[in-house]
C-alpha atoms as a PDB file:
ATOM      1  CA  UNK A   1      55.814-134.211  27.347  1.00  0.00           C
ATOM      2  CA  UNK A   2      57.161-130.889  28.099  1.00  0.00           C
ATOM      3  CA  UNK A   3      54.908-128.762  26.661  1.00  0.00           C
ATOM      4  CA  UNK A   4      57.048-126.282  24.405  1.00  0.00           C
ATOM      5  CA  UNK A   5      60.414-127.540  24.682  1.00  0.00           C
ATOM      6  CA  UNK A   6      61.123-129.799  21.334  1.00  0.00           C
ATOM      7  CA  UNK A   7      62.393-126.597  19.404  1.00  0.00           C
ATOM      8  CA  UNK A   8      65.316-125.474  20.015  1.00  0.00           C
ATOM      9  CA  UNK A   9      66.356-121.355  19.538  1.00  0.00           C
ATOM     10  CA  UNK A  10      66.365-120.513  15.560  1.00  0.00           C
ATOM     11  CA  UNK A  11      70.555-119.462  14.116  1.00  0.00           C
ATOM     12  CA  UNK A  12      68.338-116.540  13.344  1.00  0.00           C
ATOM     13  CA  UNK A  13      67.250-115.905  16.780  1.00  0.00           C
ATOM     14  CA  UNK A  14      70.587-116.681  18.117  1.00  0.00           C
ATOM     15  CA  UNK A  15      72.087-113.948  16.166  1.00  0.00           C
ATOM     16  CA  UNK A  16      69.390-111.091  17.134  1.00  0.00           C
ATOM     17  CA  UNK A  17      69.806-112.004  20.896  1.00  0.00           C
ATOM     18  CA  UNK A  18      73.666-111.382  20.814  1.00  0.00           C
ATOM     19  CA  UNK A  19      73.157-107.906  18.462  1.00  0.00           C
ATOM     20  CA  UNK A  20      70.557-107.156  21.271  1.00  0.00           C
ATOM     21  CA  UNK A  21      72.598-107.526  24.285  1.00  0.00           C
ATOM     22  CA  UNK A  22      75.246-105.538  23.287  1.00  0.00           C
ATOM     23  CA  UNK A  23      75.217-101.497  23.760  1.00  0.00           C
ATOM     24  CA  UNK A  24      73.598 -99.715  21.086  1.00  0.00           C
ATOM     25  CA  UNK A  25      76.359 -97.672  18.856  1.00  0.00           C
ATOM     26  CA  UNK A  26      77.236 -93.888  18.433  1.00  0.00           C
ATOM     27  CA  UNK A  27      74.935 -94.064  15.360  1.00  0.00           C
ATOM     28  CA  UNK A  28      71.661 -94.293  17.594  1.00  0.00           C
ATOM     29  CA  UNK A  29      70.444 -91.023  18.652  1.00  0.00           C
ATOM     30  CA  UNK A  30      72.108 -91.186  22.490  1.00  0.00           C
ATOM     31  CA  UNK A  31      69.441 -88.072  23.399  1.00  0.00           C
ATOM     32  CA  UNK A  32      65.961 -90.626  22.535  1.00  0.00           C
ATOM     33  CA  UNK A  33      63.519 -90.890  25.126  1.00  0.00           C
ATOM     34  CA  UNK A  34      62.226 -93.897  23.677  1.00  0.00           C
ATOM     35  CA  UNK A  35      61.702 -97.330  25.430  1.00  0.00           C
ATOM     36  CA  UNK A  36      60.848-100.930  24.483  1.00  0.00           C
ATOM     37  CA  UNK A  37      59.752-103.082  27.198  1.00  0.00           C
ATOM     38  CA  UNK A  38      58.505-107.081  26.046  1.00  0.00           C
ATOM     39  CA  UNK A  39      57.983-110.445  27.728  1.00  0.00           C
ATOM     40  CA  UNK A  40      60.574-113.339  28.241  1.00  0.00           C
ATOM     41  CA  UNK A  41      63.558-114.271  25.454  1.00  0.00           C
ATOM     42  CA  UNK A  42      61.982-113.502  22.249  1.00  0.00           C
ATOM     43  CA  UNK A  43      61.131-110.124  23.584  1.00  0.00           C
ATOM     44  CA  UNK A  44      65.236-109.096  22.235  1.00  0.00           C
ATOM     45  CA  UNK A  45      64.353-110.146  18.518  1.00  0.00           C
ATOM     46  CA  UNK A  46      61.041-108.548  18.560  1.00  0.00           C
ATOM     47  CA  UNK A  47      62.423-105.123  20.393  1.00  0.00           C
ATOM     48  CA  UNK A  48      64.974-104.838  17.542  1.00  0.00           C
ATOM     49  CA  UNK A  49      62.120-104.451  15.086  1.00  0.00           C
ATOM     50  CA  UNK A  50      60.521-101.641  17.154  1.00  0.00           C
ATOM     51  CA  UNK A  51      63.149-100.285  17.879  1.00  0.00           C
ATOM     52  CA  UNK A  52      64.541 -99.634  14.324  1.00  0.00           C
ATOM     53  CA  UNK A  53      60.856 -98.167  14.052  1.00  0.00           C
ATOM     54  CA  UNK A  54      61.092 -95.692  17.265  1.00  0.00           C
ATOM     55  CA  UNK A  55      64.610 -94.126  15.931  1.00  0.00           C
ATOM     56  CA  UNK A  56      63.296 -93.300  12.612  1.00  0.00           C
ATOM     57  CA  UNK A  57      61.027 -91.153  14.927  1.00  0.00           C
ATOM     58  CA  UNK A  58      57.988 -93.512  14.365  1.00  0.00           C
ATOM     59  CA  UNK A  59      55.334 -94.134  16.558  1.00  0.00           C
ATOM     60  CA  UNK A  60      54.794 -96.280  19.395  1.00  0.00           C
ATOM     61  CA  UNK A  61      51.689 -98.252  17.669  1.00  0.00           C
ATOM     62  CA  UNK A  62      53.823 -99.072  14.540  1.00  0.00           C
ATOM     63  CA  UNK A  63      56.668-100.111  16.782  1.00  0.00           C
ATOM     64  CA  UNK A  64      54.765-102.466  19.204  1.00  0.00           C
ATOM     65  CA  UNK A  65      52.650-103.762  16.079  1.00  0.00           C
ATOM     66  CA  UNK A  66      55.993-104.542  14.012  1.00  0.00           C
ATOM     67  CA  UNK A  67      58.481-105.959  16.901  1.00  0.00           C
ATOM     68  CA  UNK A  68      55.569-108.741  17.864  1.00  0.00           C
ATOM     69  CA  UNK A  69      55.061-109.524  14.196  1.00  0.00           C
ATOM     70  CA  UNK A  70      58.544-110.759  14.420  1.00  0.00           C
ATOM     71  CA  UNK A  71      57.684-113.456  17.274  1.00  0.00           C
ATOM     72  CA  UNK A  72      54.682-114.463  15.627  1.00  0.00           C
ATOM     73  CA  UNK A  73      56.331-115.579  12.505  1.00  0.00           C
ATOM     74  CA  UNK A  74      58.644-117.523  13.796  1.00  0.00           C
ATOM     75  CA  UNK A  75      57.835-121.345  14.112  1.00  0.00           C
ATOM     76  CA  UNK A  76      60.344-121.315  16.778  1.00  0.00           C
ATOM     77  CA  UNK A  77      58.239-119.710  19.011  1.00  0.00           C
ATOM     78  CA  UNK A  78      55.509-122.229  19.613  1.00  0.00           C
ATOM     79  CA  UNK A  79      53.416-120.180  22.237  1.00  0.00           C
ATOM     80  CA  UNK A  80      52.606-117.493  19.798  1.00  0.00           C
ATOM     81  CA  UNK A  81      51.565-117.360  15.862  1.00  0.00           C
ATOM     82  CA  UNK A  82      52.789-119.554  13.412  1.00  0.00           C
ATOM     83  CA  UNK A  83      53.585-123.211  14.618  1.00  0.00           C
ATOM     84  CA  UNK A  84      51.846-122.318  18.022  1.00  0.00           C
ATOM     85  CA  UNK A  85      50.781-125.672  19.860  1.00  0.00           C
ATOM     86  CA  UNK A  86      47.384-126.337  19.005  1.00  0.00           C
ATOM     87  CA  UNK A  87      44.445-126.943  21.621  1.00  0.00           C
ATOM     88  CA  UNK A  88      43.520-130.579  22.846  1.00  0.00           C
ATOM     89  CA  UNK A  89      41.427-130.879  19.885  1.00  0.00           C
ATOM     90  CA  UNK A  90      44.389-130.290  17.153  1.00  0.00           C
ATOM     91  CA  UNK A  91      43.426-126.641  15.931  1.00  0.00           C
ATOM     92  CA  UNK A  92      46.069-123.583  16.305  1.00  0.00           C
ATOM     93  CA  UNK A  93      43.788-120.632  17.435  1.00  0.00           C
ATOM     94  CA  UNK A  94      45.433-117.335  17.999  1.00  0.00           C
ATOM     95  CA  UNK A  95      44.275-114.296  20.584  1.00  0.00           C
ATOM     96  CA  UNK A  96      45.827-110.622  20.439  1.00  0.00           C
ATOM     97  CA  UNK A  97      45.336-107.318  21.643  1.00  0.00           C
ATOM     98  CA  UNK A  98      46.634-104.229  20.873  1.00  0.00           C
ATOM     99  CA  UNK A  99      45.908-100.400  22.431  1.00  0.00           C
ATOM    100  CA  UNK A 100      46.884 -97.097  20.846  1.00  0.00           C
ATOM    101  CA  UNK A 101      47.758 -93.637  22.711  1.00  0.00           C
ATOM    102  CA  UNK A 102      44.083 -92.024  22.373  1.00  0.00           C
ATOM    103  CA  UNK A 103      42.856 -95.439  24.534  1.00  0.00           C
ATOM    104  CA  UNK A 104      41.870 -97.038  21.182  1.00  0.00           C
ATOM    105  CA  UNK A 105      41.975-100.981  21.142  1.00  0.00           C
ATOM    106  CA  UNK A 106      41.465-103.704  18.874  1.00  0.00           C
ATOM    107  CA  UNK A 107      41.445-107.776  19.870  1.00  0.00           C
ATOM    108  CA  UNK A 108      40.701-111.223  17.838  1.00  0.00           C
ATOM    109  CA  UNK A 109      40.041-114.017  19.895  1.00  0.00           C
ATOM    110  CA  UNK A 110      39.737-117.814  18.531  1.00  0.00           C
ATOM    111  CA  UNK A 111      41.069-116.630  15.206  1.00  0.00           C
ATOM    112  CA  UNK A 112      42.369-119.493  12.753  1.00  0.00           C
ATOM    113  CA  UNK A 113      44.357-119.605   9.914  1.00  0.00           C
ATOM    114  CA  UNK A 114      46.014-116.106   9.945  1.00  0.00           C
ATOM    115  CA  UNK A 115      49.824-115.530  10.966  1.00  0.00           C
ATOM    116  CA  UNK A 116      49.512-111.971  12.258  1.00  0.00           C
ATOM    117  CA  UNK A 117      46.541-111.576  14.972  1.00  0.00           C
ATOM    118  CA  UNK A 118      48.309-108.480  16.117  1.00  0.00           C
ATOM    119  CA  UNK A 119      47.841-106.495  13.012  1.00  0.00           C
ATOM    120  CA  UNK A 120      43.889-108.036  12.439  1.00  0.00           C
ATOM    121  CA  UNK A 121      43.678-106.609  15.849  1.00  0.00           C
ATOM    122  CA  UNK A 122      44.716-102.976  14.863  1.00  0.00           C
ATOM    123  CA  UNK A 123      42.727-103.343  11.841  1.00  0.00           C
ATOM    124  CA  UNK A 124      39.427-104.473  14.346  1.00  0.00           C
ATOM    125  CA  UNK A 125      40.734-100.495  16.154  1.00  0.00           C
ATOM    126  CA  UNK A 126      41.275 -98.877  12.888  1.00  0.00           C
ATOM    127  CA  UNK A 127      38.716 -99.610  10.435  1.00  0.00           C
ATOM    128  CA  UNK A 128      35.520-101.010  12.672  1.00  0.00           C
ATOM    129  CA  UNK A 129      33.314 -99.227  15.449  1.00  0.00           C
ATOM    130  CA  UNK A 130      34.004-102.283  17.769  1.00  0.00           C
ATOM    131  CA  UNK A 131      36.911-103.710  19.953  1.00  0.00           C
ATOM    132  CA  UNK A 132      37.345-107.443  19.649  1.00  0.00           C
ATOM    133  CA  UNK A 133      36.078-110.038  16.776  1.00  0.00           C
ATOM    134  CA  UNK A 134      36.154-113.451  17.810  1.00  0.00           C
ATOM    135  CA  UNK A 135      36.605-116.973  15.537  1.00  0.00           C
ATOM    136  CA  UNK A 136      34.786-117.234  12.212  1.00  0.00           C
ATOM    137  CA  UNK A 137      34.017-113.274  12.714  1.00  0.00           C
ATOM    138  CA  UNK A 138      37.443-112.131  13.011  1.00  0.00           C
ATOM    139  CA  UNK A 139      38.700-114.971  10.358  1.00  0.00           C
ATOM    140  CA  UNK A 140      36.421-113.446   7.892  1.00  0.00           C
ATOM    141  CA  UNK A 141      37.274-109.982   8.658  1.00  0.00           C
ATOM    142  CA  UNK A 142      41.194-110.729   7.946  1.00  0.00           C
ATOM    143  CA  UNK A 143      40.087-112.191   4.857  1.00  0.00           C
ATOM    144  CA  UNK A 144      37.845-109.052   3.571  1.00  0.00           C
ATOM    145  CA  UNK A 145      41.585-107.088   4.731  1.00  0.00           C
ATOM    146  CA  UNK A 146      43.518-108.864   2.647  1.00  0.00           C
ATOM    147  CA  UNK A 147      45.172-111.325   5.356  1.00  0.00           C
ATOM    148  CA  UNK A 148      46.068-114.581   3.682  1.00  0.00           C
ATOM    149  CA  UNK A 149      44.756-117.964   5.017  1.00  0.00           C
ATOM    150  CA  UNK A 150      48.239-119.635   6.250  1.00  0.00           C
ATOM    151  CA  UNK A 151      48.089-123.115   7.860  1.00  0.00           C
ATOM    152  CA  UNK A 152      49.604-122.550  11.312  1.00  0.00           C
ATOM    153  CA  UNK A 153      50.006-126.223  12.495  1.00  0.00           C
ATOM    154  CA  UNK A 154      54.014-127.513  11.914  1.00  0.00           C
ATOM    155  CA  UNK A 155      54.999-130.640  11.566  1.00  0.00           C
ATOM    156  CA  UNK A 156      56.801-129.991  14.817  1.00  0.00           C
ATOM    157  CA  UNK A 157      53.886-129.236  16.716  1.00  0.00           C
ATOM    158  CA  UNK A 158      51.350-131.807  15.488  1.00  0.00           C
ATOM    159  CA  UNK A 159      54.196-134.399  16.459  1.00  0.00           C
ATOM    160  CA  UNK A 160      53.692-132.572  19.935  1.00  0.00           C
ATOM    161  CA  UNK A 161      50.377-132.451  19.871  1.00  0.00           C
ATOM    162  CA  UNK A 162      50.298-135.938  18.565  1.00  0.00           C
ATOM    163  CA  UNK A 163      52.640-137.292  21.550  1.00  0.00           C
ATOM    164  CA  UNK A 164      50.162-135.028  24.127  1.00  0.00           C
ATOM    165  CA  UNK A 165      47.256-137.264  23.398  1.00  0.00           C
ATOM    166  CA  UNK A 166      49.152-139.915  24.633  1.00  0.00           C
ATOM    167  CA  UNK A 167      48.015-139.686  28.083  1.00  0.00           C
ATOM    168  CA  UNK A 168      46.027-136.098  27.355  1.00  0.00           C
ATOM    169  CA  UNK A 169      47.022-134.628  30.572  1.00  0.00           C
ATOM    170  CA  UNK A 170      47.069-131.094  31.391  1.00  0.00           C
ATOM    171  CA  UNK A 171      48.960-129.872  33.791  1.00  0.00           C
ATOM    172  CA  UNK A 172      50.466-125.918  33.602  1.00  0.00           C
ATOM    173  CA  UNK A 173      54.288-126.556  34.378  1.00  0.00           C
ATOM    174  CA  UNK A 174      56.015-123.286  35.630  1.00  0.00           C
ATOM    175  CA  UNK A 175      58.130-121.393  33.170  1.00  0.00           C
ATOM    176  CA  UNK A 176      59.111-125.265  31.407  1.00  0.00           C
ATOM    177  CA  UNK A 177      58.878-123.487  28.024  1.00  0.00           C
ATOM    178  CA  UNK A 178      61.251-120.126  29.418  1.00  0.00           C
ATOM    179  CA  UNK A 179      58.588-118.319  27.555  1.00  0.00           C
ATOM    180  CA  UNK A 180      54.811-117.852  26.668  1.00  0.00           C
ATOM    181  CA  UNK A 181      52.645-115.331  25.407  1.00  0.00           C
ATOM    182  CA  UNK A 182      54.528-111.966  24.092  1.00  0.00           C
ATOM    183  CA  UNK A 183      53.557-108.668  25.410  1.00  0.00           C
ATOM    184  CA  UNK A 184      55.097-105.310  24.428  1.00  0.00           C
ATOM    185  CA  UNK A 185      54.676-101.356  25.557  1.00  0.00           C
ATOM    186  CA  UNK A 186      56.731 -98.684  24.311  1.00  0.00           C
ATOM    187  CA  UNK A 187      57.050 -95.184  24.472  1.00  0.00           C
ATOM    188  CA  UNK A 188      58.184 -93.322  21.712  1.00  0.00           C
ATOM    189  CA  UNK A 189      60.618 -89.886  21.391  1.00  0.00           C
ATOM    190  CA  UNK A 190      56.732 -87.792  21.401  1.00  0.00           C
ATOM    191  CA  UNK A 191      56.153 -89.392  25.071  1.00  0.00           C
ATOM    192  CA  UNK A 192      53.266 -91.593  23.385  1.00  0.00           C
ATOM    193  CA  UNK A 193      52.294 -95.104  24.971  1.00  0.00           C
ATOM    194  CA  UNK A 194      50.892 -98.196  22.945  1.00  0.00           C
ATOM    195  CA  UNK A 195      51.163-101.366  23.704  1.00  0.00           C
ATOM    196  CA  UNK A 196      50.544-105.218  22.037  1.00  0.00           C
ATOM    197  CA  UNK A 197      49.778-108.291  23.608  1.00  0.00           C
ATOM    198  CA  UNK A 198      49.703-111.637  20.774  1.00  0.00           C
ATOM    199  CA  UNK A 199      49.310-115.848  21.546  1.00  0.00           C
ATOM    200  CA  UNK A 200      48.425-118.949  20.431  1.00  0.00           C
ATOM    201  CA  UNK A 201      47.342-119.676  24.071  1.00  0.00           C
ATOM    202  CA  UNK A 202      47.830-122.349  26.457  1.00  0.00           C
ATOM    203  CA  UNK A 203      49.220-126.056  24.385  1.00  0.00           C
ATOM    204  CA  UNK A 204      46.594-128.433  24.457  1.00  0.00           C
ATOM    205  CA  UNK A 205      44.173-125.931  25.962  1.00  0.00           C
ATOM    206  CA  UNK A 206      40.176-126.794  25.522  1.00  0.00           C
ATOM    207  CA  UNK A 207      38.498-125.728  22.443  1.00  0.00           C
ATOM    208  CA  UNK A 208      37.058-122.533  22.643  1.00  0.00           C
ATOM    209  CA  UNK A 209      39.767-121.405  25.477  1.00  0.00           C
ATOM    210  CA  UNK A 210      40.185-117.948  25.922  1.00  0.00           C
ATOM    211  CA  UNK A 211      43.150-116.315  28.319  1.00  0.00           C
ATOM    212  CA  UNK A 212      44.196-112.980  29.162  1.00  0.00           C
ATOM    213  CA  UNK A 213      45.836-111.772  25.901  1.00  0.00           C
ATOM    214  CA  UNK A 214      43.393-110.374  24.110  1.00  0.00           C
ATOM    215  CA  UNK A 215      41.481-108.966  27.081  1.00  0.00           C
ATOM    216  CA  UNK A 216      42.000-105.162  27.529  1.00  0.00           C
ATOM    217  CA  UNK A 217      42.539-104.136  31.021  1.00  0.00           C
ATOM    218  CA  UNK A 218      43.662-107.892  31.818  1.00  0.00           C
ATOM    219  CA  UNK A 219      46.746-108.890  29.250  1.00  0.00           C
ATOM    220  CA  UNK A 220      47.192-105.295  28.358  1.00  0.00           C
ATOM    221  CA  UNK A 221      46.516-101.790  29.135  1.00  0.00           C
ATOM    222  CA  UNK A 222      47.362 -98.246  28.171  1.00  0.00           C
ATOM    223  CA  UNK A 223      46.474 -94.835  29.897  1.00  0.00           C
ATOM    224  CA  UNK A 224      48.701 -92.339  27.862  1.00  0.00           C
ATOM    225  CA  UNK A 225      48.840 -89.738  31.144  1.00  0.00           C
ATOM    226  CA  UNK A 226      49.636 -92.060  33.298  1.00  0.00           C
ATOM    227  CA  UNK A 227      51.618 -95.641  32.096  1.00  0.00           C
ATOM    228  CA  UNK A 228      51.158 -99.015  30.242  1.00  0.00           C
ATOM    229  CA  UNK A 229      51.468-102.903  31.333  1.00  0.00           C
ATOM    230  CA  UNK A 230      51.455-106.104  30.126  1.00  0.00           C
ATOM    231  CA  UNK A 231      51.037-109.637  31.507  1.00  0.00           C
ATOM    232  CA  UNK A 232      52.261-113.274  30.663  1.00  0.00           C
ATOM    233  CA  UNK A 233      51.549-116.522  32.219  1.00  0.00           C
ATOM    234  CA  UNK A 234      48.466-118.220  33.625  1.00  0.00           C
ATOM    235  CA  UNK A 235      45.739-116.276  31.642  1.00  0.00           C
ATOM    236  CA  UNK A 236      43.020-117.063  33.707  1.00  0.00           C
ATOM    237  CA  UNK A 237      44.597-115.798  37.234  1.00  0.00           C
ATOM    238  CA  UNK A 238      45.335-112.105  35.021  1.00  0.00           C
ATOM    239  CA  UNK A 239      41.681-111.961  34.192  1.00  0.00           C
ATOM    240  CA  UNK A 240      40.136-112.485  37.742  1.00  0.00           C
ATOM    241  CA  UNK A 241      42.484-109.701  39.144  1.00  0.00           C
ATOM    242  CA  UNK A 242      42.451-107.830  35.509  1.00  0.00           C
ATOM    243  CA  UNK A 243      45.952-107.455  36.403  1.00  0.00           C
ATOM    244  CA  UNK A 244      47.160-104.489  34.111  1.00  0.00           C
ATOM    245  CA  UNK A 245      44.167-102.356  34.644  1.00  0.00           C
ATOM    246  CA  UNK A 246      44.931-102.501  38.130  1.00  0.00           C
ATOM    247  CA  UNK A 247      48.477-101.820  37.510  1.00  0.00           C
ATOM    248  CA  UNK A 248      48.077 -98.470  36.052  1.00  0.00           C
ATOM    249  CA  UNK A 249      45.204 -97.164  38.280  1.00  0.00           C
ATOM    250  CA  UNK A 250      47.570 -97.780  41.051  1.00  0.00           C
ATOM    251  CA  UNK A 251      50.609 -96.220  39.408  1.00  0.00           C
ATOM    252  CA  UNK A 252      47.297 -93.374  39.002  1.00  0.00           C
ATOM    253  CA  UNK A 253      47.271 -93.510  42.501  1.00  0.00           C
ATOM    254  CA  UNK A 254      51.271 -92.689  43.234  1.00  0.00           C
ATOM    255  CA  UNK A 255      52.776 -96.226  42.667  1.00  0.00           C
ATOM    256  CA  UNK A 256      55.900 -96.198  40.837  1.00  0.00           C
ATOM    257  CA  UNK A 257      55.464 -99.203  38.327  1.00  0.00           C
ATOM    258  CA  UNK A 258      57.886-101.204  40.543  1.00  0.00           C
ATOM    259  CA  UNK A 259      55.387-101.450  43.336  1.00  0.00           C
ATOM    260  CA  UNK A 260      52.437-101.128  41.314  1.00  0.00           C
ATOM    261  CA  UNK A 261      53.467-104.802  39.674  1.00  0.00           C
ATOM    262  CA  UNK A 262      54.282-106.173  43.234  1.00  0.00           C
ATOM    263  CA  UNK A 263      51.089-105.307  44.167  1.00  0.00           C
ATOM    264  CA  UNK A 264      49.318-106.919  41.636  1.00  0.00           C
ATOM    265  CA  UNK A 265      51.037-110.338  41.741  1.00  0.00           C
ATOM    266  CA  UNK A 266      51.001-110.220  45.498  1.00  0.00           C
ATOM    267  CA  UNK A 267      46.815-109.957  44.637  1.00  0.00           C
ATOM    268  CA  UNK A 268      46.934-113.203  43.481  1.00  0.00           C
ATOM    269  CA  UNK A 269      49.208-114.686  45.879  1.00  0.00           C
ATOM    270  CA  UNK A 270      47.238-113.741  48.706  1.00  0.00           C
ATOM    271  CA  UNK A 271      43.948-115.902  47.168  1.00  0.00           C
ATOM    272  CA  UNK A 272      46.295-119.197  46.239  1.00  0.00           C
ATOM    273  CA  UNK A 273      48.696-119.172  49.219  1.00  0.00           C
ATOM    274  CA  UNK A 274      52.480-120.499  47.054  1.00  0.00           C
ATOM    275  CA  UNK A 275      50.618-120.810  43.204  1.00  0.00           C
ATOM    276  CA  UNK A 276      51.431-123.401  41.256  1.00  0.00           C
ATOM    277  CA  UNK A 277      52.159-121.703  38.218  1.00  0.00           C
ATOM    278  CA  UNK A 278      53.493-118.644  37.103  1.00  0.00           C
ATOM    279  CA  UNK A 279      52.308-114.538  36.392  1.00  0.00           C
ATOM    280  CA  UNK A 280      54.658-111.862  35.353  1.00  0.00           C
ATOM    281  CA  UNK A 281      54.317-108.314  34.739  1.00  0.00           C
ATOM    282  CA  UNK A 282      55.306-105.743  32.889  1.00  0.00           C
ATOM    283  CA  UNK A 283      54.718-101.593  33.462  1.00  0.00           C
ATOM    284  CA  UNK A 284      55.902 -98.802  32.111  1.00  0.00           C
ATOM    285  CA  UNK A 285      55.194 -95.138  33.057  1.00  0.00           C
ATOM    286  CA  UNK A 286      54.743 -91.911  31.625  1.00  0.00           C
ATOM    287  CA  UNK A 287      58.379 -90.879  32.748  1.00  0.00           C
ATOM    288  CA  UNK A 288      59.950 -93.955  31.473  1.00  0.00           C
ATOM    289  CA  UNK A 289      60.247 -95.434  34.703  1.00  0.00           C
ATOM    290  CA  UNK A 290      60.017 -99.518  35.033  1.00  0.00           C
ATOM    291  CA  UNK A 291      58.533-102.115  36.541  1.00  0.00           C
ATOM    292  CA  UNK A 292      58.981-105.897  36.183  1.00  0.00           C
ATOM    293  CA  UNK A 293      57.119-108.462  38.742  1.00  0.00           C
ATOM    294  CA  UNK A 294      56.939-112.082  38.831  1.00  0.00           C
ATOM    295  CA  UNK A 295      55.281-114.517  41.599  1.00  0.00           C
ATOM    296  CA  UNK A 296      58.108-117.581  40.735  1.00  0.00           C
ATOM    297  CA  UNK A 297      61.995-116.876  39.573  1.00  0.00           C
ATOM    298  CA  UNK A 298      62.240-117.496  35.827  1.00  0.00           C
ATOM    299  CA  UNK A 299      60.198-114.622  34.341  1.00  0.00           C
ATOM    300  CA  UNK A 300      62.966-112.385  32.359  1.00  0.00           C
ATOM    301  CA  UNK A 301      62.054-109.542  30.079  1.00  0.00           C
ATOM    302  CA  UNK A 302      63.716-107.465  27.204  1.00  0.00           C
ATOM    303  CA  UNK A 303      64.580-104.230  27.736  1.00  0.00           C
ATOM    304  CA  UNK A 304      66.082-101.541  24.923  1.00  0.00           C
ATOM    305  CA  UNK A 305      66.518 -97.912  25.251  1.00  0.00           C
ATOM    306  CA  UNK A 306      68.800 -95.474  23.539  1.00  0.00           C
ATOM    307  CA  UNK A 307      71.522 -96.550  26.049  1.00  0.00           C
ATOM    308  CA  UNK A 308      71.389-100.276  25.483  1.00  0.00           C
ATOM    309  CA  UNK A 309      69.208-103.678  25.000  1.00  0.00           C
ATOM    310  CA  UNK A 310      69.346-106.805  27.233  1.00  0.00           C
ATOM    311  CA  UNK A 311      67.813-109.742  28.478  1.00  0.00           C
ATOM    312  CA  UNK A 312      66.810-109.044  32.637  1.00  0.00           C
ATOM    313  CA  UNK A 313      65.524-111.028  35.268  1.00  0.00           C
ATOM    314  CA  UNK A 314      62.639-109.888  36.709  1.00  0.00           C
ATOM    315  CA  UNK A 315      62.058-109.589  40.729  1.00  0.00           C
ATOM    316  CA  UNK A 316      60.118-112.808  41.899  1.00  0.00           C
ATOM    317  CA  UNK A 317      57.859-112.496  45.052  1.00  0.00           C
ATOM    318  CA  UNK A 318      58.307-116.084  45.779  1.00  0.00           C
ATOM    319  CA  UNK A 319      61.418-118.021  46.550  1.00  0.00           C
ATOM    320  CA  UNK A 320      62.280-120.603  44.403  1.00  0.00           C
ATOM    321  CA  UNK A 321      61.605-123.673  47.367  1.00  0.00           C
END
């Protein structure tokens, strides 16, 4: 069974994508140096919500926090939050990340039962001395926070989940879902970087699986002098090469963020020859420059600025053959 593909786009959803393709109108401030950058389709609903955030002169860490919120509440979306495919074992368990201007970050790992990962994860930054909290930890944390226990598992995708055990083969199928994991960085109208990176994971993963999301340096990373970027796809591949790290230290090094993502993706080509599954990249700079990187065709990303908001493809390094 394809492994995200029984749910078809929300009205809701449908709506937000057109509003978001369009140009912004003579009532956004034209002169904003603010940017949204986020991963595959759902990245235009969730940029509207940071975006209304950034032109009320908000921050980047608000804006990142609130536009991913909007993914992870909606069933539709059944690689991140609520309705999220559960693991091999039946259990929806959620991973996010998210990293401030000052090089703050907060993660959850294995966390059950709570819709919004992404802001237990700036509460993990904000209100403890430590960086990630993982399963009954980080459940219990949200709890003492005030997070409400919400049962993540559909209908939808325990029929899934349900039809997977069928034959309980797993097999990573390159972009069959058009999207995955969402990651977000944004700079706001002060020249501040944050960034957010929130997932239920890979469908009918092993319990106890762990990808690149919450990992900072691998699904996400912010160096306020220098850039921010964000990964999607095979988790596993980002964390050997800890892919965003190593995407900013290069654009540290004189890469524009173009190059600096080619680089990285090219990093894992060179150790699996033509991979059989997919990585894509995100980077933004300091100057509001862009870069956008996967190895396979498929990988778009949203884009909104003061001048407009679309849906873009993203350069592949691989052919699709």
């Amino acid at each position: 069974m394809k492994r995200r593909g029984f749910i078809k786009q929300s009205t809701l959803l449908g709506l937000g994508a057109m509003a978001a393709c369009t140009p912004l109108n003579g009532k956004e401030n034209q002169n904003s140096k603010s940017i949204v950058l986020s991963t595959w389709n759902h990245g235009l609903s969730a940029n509207v919500a940071a975006w209304n955030i950034l032109q009320a002169k908000g921050s980047a860490l608000d804006a990142v926090e609130a536009g991913v919120r909007i993914t992870e509440a909606n069933p539709a979306f059944t690689s991140v939050g609520l309705g999220g495919l559960p693991d091999r074992d039946g259990r929806v368990t959620l991973d996010a990340c998210i990293m401030n201007e000052q090089g703050e970050a907060g993660s959850v790992a294995f966390l059950e039962n709570i819709m919004h990962p992404i802001s237990v994860a700036r509460k993990v930054m904000e209100e403890t001395p430590h960086v990630m909290l993982v399963g009954e930890g980080a459940e219990k944390f949200a709890y003492d926070q005030g997070f409400k226990k919400v049962d993540l598992l559909t209908k939808e995708s325990e029929i899934a989940w349900k039809e997977w055990l069928k034959e309980s083969e797993y097999k990573p199928i390159i972009n069959v879902e058009n999207h995955d994991t969402i990651g977000m960085i944004a700079i706001d109208d002060y020249g501040n970087l944050s960034g957010a990176c929130t997932t239920s994971g890979l469908a009918f993963k092993q319990n106890g699986r762990v990808g690149d999301s919450p990992i900072i340096g691998a699904g996400l990373f912010v160096d306020n002098e220098i850039g921010a970027a964000t990964a999607t796809g095979l988790g596993e591949e980002v964390i050997k090469t800890v892919g965003s790290f190593l995407i900013v230290e290069l654009m540290r090094q004189g890469a524009n963020p173009q190059a600096a993502c080619e680089e990285a993706a090219n990093r894992i080509i060179k150790k699996h020859g033509k991979p059989k599954f997919q990585v894509g990249y995100l980077a933004l700079s300091k100057k509001g420059e862009i870069g956008a990187v996967s190895i396979h065709p498929g990988f778009q990303y949203a884009i909104t600025s003061s001048k407009s908001a679309t849906l873009k493809d993203a350069k592949s390094m691989l052919s699709s053959d």
